[in-house]
N, C-alpha and C. Protein backbone atom coordinates (compact mmCIF):
# COMPACT_ATOMS: atom_id res chain seq x y z
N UNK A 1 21.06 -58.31 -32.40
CA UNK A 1 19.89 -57.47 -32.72
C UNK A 1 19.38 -57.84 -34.11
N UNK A 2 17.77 -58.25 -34.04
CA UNK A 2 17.58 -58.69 -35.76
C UNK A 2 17.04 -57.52 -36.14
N UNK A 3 17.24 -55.77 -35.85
CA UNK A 3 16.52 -54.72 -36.82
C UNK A 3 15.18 -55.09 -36.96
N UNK A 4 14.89 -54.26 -38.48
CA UNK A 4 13.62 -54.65 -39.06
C UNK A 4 13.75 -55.26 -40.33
N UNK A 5 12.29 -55.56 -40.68
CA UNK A 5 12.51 -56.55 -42.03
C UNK A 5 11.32 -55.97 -42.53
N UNK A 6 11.21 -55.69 -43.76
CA UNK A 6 10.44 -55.29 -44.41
C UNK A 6 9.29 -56.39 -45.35
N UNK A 7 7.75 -56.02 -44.97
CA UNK A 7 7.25 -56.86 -45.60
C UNK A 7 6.10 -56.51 -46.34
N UNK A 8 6.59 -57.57 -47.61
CA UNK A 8 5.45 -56.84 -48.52
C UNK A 8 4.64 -57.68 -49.06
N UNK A 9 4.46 -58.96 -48.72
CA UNK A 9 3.39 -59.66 -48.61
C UNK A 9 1.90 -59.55 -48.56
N UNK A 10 1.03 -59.43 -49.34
CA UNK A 10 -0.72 -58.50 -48.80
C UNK A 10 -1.09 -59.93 -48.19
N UNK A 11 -0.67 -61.18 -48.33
CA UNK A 11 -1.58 -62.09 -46.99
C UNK A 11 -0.80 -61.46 -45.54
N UNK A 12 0.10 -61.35 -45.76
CA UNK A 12 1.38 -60.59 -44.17
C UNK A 12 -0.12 -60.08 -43.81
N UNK A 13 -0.30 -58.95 -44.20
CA UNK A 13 -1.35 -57.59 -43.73
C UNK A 13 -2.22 -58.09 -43.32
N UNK A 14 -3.42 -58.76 -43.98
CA UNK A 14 -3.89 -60.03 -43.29
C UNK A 14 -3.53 -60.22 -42.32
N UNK A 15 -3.25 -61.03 -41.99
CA UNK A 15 -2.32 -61.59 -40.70
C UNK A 15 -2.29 -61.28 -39.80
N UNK A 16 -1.44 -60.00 -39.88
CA UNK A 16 -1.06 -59.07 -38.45
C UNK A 16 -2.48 -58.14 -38.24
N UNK A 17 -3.50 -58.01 -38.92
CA UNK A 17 -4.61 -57.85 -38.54
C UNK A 17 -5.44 -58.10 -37.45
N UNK A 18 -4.62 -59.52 -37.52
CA UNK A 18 -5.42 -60.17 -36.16
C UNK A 18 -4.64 -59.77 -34.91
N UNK A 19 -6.01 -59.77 -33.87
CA UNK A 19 -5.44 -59.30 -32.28
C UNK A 19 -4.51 -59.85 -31.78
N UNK A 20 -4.66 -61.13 -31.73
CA UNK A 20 -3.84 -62.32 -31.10
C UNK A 20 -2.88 -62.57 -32.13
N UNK A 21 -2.46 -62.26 -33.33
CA UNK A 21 -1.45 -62.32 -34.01
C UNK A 21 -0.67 -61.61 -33.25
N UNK A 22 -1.00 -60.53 -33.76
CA UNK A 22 -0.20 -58.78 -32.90
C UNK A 22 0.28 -59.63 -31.57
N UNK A 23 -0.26 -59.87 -31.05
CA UNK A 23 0.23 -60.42 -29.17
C UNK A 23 1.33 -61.15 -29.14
N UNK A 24 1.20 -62.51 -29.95
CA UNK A 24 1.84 -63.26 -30.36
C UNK A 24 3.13 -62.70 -30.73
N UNK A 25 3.35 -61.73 -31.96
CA UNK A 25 4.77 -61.22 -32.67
C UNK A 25 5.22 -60.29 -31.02
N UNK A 26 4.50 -59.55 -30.70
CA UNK A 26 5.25 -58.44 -29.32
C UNK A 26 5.73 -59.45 -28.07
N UNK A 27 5.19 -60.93 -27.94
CA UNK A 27 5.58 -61.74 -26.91
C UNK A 27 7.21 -61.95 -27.63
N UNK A 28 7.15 -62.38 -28.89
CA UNK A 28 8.38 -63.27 -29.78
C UNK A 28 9.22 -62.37 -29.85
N UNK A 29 8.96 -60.47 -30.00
CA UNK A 29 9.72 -59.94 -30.22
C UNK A 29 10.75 -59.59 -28.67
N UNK A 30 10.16 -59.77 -27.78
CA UNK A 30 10.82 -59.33 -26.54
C UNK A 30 11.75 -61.14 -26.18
N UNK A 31 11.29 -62.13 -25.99
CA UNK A 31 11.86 -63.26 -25.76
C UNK A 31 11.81 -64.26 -26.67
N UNK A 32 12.72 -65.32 -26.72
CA UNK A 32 12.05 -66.95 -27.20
C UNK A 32 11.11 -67.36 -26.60
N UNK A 33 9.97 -68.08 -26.60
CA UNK A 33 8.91 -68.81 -25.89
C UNK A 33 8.51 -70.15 -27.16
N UNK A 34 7.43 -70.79 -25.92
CA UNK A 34 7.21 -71.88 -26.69
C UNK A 34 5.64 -72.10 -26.63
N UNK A 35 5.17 -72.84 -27.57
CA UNK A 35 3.86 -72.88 -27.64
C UNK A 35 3.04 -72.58 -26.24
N UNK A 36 3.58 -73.02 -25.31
CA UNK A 36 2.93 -73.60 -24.06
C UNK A 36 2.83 -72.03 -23.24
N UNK A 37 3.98 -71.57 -23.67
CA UNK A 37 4.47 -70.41 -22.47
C UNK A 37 3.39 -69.42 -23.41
N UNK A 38 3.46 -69.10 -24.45
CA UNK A 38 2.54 -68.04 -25.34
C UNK A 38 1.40 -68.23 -24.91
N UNK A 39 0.61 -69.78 -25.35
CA UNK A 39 -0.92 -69.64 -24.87
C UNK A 39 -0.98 -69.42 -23.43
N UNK A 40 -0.09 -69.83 -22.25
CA UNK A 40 -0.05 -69.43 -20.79
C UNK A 40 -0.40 -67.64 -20.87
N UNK A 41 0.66 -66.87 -21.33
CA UNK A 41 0.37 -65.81 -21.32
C UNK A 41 -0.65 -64.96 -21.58
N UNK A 42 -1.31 -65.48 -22.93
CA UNK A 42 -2.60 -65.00 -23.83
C UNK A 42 -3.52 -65.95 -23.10
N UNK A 43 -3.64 -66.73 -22.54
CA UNK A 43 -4.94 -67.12 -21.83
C UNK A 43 -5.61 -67.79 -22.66
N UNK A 44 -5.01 -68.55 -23.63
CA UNK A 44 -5.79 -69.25 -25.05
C UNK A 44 -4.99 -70.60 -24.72
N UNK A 45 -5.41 -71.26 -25.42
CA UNK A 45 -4.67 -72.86 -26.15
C UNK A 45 -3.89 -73.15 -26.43
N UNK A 46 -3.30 -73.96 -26.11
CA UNK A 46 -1.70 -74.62 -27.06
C UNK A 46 -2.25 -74.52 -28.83
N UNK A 47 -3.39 -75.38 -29.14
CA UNK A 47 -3.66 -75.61 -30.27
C UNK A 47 -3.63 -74.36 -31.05
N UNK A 48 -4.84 -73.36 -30.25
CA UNK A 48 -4.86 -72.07 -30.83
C UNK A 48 -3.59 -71.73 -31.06
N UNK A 49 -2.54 -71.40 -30.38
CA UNK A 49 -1.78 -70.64 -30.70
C UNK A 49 -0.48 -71.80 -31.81
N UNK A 50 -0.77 -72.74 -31.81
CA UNK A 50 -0.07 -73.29 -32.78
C UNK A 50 -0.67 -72.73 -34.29
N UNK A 51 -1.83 -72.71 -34.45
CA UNK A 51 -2.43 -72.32 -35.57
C UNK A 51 -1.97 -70.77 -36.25
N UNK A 52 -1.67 -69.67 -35.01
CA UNK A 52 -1.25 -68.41 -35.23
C UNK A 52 0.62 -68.78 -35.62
N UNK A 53 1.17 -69.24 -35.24
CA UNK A 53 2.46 -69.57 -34.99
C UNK A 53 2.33 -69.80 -36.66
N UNK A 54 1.69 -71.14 -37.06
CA UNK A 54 2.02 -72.07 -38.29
C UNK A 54 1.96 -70.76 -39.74
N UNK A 55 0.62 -69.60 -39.31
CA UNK A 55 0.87 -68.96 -40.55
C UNK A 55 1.73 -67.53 -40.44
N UNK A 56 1.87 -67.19 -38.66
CA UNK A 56 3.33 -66.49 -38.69
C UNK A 56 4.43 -66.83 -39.23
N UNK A 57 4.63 -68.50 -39.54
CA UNK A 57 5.83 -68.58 -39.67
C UNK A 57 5.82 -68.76 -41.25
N UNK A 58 4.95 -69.07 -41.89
CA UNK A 58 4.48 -69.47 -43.46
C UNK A 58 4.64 -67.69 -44.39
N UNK A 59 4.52 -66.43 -43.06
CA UNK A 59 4.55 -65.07 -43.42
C UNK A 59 5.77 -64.82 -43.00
N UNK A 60 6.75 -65.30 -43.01
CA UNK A 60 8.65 -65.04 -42.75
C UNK A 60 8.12 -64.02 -40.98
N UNK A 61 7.42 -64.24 -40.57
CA UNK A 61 7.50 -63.32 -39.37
C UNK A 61 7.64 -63.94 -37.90
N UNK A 62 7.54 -64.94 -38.13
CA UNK A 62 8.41 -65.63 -36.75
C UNK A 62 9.01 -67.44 -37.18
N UNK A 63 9.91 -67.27 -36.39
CA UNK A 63 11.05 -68.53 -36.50
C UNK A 63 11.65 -69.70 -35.97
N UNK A 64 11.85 -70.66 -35.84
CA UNK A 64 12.16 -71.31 -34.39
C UNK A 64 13.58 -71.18 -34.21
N UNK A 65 13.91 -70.59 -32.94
CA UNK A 65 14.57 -69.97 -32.37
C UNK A 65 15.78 -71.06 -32.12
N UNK A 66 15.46 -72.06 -31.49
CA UNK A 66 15.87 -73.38 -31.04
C UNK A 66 14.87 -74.77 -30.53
N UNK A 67 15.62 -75.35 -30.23
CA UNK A 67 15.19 -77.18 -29.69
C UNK A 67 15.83 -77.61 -28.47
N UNK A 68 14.61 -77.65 -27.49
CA UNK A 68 15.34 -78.48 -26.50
C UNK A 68 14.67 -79.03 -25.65
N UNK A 69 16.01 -80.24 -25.29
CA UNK A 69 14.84 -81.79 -24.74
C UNK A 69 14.51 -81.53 -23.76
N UNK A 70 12.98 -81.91 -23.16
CA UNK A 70 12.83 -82.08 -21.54
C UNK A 70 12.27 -83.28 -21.61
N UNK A 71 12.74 -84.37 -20.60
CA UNK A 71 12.19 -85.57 -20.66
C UNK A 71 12.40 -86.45 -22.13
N UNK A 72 11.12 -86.82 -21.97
CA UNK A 72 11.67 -87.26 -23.17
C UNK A 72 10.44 -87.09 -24.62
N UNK A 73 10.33 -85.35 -24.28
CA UNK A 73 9.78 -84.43 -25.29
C UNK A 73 10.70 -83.40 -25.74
N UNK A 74 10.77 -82.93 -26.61
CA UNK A 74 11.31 -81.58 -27.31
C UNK A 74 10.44 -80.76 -27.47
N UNK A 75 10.80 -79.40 -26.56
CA UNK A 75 10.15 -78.28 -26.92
C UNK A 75 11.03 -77.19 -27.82
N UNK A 76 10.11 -76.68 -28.48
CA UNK A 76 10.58 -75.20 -29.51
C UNK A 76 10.26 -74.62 -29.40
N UNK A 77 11.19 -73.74 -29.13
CA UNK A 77 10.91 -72.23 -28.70
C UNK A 77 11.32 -71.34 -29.79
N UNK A 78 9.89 -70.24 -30.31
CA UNK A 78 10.17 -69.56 -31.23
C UNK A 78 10.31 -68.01 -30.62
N UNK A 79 10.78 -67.44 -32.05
CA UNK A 79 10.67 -65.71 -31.69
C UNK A 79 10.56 -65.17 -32.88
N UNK A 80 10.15 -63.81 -32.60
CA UNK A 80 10.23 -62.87 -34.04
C UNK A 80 11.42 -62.83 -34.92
N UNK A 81 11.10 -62.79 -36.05
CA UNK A 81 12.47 -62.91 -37.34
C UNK A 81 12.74 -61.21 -37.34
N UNK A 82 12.19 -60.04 -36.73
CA UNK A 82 12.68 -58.39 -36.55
C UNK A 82 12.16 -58.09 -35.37
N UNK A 83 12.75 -56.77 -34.70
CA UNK A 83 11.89 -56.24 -33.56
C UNK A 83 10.92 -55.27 -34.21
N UNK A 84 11.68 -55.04 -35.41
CA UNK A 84 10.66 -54.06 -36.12
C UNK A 84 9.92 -54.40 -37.23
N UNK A 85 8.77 -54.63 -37.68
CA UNK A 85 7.84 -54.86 -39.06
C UNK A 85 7.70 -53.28 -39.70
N UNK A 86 8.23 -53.35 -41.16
CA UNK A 86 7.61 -52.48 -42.07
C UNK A 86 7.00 -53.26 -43.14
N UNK A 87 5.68 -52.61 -43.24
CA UNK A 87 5.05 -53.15 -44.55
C UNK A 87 5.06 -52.04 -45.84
N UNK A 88 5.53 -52.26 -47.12
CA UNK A 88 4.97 -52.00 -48.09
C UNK A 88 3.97 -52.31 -49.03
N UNK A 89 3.04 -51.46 -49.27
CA UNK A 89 2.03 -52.16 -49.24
C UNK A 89 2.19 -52.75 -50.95
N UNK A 90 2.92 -51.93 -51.94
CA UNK A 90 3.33 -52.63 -53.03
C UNK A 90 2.04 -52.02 -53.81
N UNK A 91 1.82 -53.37 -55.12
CA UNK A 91 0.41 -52.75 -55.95
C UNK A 91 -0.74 -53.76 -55.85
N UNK A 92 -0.21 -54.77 -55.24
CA UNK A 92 -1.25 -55.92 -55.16
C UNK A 92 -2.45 -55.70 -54.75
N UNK A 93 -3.79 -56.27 -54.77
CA UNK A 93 -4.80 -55.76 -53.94
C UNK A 93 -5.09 -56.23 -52.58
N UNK A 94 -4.37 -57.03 -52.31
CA UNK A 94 -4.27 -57.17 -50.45
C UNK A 94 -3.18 -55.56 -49.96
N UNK A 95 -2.88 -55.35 -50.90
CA UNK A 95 -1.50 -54.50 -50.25
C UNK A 95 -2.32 -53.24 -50.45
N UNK A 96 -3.07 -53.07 -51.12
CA UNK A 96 -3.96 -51.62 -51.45
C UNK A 96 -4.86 -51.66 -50.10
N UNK A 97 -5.44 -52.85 -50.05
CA UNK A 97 -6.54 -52.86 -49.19
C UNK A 97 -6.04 -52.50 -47.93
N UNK A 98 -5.23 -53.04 -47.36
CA UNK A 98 -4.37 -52.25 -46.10
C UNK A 98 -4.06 -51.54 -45.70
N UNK A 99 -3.39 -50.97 -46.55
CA UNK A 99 -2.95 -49.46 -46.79
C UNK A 99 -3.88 -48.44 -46.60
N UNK A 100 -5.44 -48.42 -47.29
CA UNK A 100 -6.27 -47.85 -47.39
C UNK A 100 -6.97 -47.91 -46.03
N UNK A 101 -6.73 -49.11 -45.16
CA UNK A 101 -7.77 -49.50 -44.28
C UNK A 101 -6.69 -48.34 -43.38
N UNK A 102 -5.57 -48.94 -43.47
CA UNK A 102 -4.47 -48.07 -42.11
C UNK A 102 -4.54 -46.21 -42.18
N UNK A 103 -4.63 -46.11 -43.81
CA UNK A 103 -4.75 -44.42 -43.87
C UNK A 103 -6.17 -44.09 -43.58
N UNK A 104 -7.50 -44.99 -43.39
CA UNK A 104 -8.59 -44.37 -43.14
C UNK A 104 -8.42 -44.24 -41.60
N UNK A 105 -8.20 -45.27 -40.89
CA UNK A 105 -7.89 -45.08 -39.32
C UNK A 105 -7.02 -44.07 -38.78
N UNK A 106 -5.83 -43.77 -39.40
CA UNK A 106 -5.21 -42.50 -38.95
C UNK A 106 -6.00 -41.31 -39.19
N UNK A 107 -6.46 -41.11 -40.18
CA UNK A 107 -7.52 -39.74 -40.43
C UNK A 107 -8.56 -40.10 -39.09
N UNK A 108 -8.88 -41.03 -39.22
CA UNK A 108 -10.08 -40.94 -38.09
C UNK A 108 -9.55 -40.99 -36.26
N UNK A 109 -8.41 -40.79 -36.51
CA UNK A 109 -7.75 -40.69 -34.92
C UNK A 109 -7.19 -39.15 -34.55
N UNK A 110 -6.83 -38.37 -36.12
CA UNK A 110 -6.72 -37.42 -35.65
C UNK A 110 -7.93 -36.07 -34.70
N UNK A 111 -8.96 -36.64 -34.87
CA UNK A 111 -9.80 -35.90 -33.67
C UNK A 111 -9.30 -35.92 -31.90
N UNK A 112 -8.50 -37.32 -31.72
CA UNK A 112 -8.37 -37.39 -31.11
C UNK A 112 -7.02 -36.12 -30.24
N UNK A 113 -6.77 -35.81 -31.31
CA UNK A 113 -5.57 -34.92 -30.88
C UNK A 113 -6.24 -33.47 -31.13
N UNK A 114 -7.23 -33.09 -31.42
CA UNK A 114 -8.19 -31.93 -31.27
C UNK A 114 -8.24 -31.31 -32.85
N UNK A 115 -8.06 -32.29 -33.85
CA UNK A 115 -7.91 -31.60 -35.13
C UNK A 115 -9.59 -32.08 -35.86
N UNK A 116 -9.66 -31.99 -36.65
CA UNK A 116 -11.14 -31.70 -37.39
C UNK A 116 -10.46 -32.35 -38.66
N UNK A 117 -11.54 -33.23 -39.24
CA UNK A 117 -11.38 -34.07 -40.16
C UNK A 117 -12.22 -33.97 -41.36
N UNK A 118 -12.41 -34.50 -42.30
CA UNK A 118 -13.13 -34.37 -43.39
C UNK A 118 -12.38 -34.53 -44.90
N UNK A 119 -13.13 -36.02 -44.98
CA UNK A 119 -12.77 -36.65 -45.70
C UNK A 119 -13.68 -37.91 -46.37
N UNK A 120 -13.48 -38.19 -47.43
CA UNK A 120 -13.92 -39.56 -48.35
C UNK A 120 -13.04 -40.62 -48.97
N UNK A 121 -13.83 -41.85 -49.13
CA UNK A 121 -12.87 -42.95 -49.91
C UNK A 121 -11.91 -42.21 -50.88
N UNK A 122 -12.33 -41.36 -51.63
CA UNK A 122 -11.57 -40.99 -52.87
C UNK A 122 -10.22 -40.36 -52.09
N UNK A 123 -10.41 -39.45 -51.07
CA UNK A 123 -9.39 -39.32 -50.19
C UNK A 123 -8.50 -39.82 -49.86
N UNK A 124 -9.21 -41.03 -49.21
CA UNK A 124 -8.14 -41.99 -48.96
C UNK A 124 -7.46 -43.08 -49.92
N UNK A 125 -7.99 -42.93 -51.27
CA UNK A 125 -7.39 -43.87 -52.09
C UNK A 125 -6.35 -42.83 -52.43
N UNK A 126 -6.56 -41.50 -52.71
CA UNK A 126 -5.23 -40.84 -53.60
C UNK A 126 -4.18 -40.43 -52.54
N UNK A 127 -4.42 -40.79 -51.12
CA UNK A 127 -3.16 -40.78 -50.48
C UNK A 127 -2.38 -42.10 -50.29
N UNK A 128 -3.55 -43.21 -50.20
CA UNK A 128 -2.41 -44.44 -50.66
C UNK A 128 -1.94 -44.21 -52.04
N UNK A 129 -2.46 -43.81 -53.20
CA UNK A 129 -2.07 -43.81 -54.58
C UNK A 129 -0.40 -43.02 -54.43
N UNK A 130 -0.59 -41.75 -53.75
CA UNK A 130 0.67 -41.21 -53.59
C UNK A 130 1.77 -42.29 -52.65
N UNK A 131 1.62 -42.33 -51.48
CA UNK A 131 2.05 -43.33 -50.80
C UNK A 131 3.27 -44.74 -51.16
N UNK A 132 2.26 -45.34 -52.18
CA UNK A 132 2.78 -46.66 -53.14
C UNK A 132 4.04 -46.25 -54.14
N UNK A 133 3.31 -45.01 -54.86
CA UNK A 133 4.23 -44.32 -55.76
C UNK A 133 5.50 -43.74 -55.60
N UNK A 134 5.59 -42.99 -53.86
CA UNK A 134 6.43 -42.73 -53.15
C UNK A 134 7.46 -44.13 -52.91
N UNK A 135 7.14 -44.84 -52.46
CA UNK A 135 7.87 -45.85 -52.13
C UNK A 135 8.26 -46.37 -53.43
N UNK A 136 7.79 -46.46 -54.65
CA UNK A 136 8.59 -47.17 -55.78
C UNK A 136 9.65 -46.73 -56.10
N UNK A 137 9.67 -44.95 -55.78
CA UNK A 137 11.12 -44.40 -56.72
C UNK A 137 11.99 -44.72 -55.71
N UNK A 138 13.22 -44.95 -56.51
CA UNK A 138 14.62 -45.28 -55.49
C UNK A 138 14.65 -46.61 -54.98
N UNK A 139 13.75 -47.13 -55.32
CA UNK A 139 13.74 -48.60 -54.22
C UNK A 139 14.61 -49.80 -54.88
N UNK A 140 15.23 -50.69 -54.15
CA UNK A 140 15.93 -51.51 -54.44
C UNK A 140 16.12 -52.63 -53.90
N UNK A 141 15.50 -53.20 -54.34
CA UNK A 141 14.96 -54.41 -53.18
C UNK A 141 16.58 -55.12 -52.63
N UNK A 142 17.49 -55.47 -53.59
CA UNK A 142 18.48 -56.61 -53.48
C UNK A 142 19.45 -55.50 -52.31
N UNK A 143 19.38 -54.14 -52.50
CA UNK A 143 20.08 -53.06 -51.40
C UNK A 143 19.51 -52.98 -49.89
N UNK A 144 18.10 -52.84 -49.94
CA UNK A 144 17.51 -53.38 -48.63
C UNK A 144 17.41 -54.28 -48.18
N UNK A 145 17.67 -55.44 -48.55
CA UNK A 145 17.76 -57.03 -48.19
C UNK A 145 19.42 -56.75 -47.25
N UNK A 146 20.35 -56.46 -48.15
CA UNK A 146 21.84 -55.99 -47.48
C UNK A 146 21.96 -55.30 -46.30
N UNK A 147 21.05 -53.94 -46.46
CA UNK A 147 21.11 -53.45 -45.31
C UNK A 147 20.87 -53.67 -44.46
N UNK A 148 19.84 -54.65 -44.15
CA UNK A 148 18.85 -55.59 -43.17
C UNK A 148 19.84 -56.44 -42.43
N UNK A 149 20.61 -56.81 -43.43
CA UNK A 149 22.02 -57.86 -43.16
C UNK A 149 23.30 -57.19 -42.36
N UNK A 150 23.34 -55.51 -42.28
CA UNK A 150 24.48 -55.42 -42.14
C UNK A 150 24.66 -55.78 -40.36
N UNK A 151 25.77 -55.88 -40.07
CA UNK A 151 26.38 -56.37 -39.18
C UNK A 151 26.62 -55.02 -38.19
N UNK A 152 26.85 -55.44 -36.34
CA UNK A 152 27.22 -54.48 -35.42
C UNK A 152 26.15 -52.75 -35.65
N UNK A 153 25.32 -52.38 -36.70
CA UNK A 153 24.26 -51.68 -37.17
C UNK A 153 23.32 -51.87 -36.79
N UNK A 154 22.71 -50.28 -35.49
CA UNK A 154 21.65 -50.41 -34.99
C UNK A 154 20.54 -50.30 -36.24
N UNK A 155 19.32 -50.47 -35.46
CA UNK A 155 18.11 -50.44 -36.55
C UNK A 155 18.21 -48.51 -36.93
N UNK A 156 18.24 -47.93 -36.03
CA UNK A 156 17.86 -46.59 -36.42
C UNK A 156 18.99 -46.32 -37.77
N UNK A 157 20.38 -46.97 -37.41
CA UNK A 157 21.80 -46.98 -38.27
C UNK A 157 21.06 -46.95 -39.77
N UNK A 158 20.60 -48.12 -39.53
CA UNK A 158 19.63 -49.04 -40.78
C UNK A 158 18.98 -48.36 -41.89
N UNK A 159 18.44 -47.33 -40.82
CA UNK A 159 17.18 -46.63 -41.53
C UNK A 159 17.83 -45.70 -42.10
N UNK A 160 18.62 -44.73 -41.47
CA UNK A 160 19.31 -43.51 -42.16
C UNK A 160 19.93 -44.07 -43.29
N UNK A 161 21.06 -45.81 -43.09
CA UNK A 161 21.45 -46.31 -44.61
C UNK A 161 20.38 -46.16 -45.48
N UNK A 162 19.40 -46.79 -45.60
CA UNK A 162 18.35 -46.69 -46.11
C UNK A 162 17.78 -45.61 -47.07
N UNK A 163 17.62 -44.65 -46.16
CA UNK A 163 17.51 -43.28 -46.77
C UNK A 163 18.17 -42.66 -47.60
N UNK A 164 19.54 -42.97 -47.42
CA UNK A 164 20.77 -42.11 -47.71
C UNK A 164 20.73 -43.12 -49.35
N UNK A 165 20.61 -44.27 -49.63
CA UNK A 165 20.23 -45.18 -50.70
C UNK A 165 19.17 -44.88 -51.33
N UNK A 166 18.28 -44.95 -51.06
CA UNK A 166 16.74 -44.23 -51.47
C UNK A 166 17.07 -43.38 -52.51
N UNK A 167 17.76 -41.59 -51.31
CA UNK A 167 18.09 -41.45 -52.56
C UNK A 167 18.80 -40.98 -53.45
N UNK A 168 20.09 -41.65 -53.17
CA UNK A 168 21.43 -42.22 -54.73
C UNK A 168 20.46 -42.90 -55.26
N UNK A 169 19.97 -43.47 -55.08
CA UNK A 169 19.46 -44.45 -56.46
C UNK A 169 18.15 -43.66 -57.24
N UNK A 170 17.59 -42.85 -56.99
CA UNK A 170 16.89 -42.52 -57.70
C UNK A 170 17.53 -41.19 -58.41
N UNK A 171 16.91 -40.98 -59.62
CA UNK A 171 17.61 -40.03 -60.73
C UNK A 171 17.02 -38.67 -60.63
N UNK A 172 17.82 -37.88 -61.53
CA UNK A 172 17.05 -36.57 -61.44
C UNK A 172 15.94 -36.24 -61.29
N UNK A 173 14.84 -36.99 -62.94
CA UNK A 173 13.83 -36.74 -62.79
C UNK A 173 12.72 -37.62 -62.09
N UNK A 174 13.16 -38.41 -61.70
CA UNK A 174 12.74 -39.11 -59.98
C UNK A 174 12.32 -38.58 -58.94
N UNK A 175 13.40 -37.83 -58.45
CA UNK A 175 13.60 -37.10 -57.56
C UNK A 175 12.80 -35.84 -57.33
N UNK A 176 12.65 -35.23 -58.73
CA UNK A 176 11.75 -34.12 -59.16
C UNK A 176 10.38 -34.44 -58.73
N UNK A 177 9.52 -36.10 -59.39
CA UNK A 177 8.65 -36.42 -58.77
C UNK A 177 8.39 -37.08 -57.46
N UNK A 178 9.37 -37.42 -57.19
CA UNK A 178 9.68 -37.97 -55.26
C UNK A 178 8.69 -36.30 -54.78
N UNK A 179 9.39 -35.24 -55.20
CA UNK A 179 9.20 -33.61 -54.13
C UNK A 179 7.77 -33.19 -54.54
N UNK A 180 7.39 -33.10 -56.14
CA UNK A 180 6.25 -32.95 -56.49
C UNK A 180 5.09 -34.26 -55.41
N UNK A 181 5.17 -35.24 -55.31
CA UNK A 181 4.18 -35.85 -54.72
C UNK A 181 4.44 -35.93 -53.03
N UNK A 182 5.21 -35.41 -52.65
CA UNK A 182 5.61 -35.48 -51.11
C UNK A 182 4.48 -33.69 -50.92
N UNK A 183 4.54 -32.80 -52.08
CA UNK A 183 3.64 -31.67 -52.00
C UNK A 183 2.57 -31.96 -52.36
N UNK A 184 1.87 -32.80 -53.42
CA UNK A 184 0.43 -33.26 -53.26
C UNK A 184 -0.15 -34.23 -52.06
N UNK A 185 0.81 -35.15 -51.45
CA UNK A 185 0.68 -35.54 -50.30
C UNK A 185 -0.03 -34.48 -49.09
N UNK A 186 0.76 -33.31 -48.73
CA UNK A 186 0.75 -32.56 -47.57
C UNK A 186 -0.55 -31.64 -48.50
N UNK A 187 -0.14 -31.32 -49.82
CA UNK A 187 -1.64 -30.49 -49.85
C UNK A 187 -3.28 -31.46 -50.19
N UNK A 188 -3.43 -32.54 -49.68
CA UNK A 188 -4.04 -33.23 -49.75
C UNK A 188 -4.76 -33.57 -48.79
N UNK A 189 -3.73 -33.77 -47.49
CA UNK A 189 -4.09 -33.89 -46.21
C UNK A 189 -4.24 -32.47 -45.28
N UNK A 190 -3.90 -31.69 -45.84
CA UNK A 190 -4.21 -29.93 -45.39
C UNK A 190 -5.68 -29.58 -45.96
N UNK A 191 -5.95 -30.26 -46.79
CA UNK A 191 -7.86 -29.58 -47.41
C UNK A 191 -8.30 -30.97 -46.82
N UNK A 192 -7.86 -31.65 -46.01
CA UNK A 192 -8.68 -32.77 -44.99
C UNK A 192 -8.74 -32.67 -43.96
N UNK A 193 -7.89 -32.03 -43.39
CA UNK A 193 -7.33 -31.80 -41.89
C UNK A 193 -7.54 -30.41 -41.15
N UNK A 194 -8.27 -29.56 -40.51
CA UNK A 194 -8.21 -28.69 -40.17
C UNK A 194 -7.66 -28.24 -38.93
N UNK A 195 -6.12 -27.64 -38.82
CA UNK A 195 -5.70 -27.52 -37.45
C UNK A 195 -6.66 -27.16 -36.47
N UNK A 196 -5.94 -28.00 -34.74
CA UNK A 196 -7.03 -27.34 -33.44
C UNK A 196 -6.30 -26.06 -33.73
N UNK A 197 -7.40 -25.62 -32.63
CA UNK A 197 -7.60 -23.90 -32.29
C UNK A 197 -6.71 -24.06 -31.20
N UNK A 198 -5.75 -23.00 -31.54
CA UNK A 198 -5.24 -23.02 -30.28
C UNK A 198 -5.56 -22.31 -29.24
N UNK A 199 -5.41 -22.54 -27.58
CA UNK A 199 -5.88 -21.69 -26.30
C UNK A 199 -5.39 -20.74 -26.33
């Protein structure tokens, strides 16, 4: 089982932006395949999909799996390097821009679940602003790289390690602001969000 891998790359975000990227990583994440068998599936090109492959693999997000001869060609068959992708979006401005694009789309989906919305850019920048900030305290990069690593550890295993690290490592007054912005978070998205009515 390769878990998840965390990525914080702002070209990554990029990337997985694209449709046929996305297709591409959910084919790799379920099997090995090879150029030939991917574009078969997606209904595209060998070439095309070599081109998606070359900067999946330039973004640590897919790998070649193995090599093997037929005739007297070698095919490679790749797959996803996690079943799971997390991105942080970090402070970079590819990593802002993402972030911002992903928290404007969730606000705009919650209608779909019968809630009432209302909201602006400034909105959505100070919930990525919280967001980023959230994720800095406690974090440890060389500890999540380990955990990623550990051995016979389901992914969910992973995550609770994770957590349970998060936060030991962050300090008192860390922690103090971890709770203070987890409450400007929720009162942020409560003067945006207006519960449905219920029947």
């Amino acid at each position: 089982m390769r878990g998840s891998k965390v990525i914080k790359d702002p070209k990554a975000f990029t990337l997985i932006g694209d449709e046929t990227r996305r297709k591409v990583i959910y084919l790799l994440r379920a099997k090995e395949m090879t150029v030939s068998q991917i574009a078969a599936e997606l209904n595209l090109t060998p070439q095309a999909i070599y081109h998606h492959i070359a900067k999946l693999k330039e973004a640590g997000m897919v790998e070649v799996a193995r090599e093997e001869r037929v005739d007297h060609f070698i095919e490679t068959y790749y797959r996803a390097t996690a079943e799971i992708f997390q991105f942080s979006y970090g402070t970079g401005p590819g990593g802002k821009e993402y972030a911002e694009k992903e928290a404007r789309e969730a606000l705009m989906a919650l209608p779909q679940l019968g809630f009432t919305t209302e909201w602006d850019d400034a909105t959505v920048q100070r919930l990525v602003k919280l967001q980023v900030r959230m994720e800095e305290l406690g974090t440890d990069p060389t500890l999540e790289d380990q955990v990623q690593e550990l051995e016979n550890v389901g992914f969910l295993t992973k995550q609770h390690v994770s957590k349970f690290l998060h936060l030991l490592a962050m300090s008192d007054a860390e922690f103090e602001e971890y709770l203070k912005l987890h409450r400007e978070m929720r009162d942020a998205v409560r003067t945006t969000v207006t519960p449905k009515v219920r029947a």
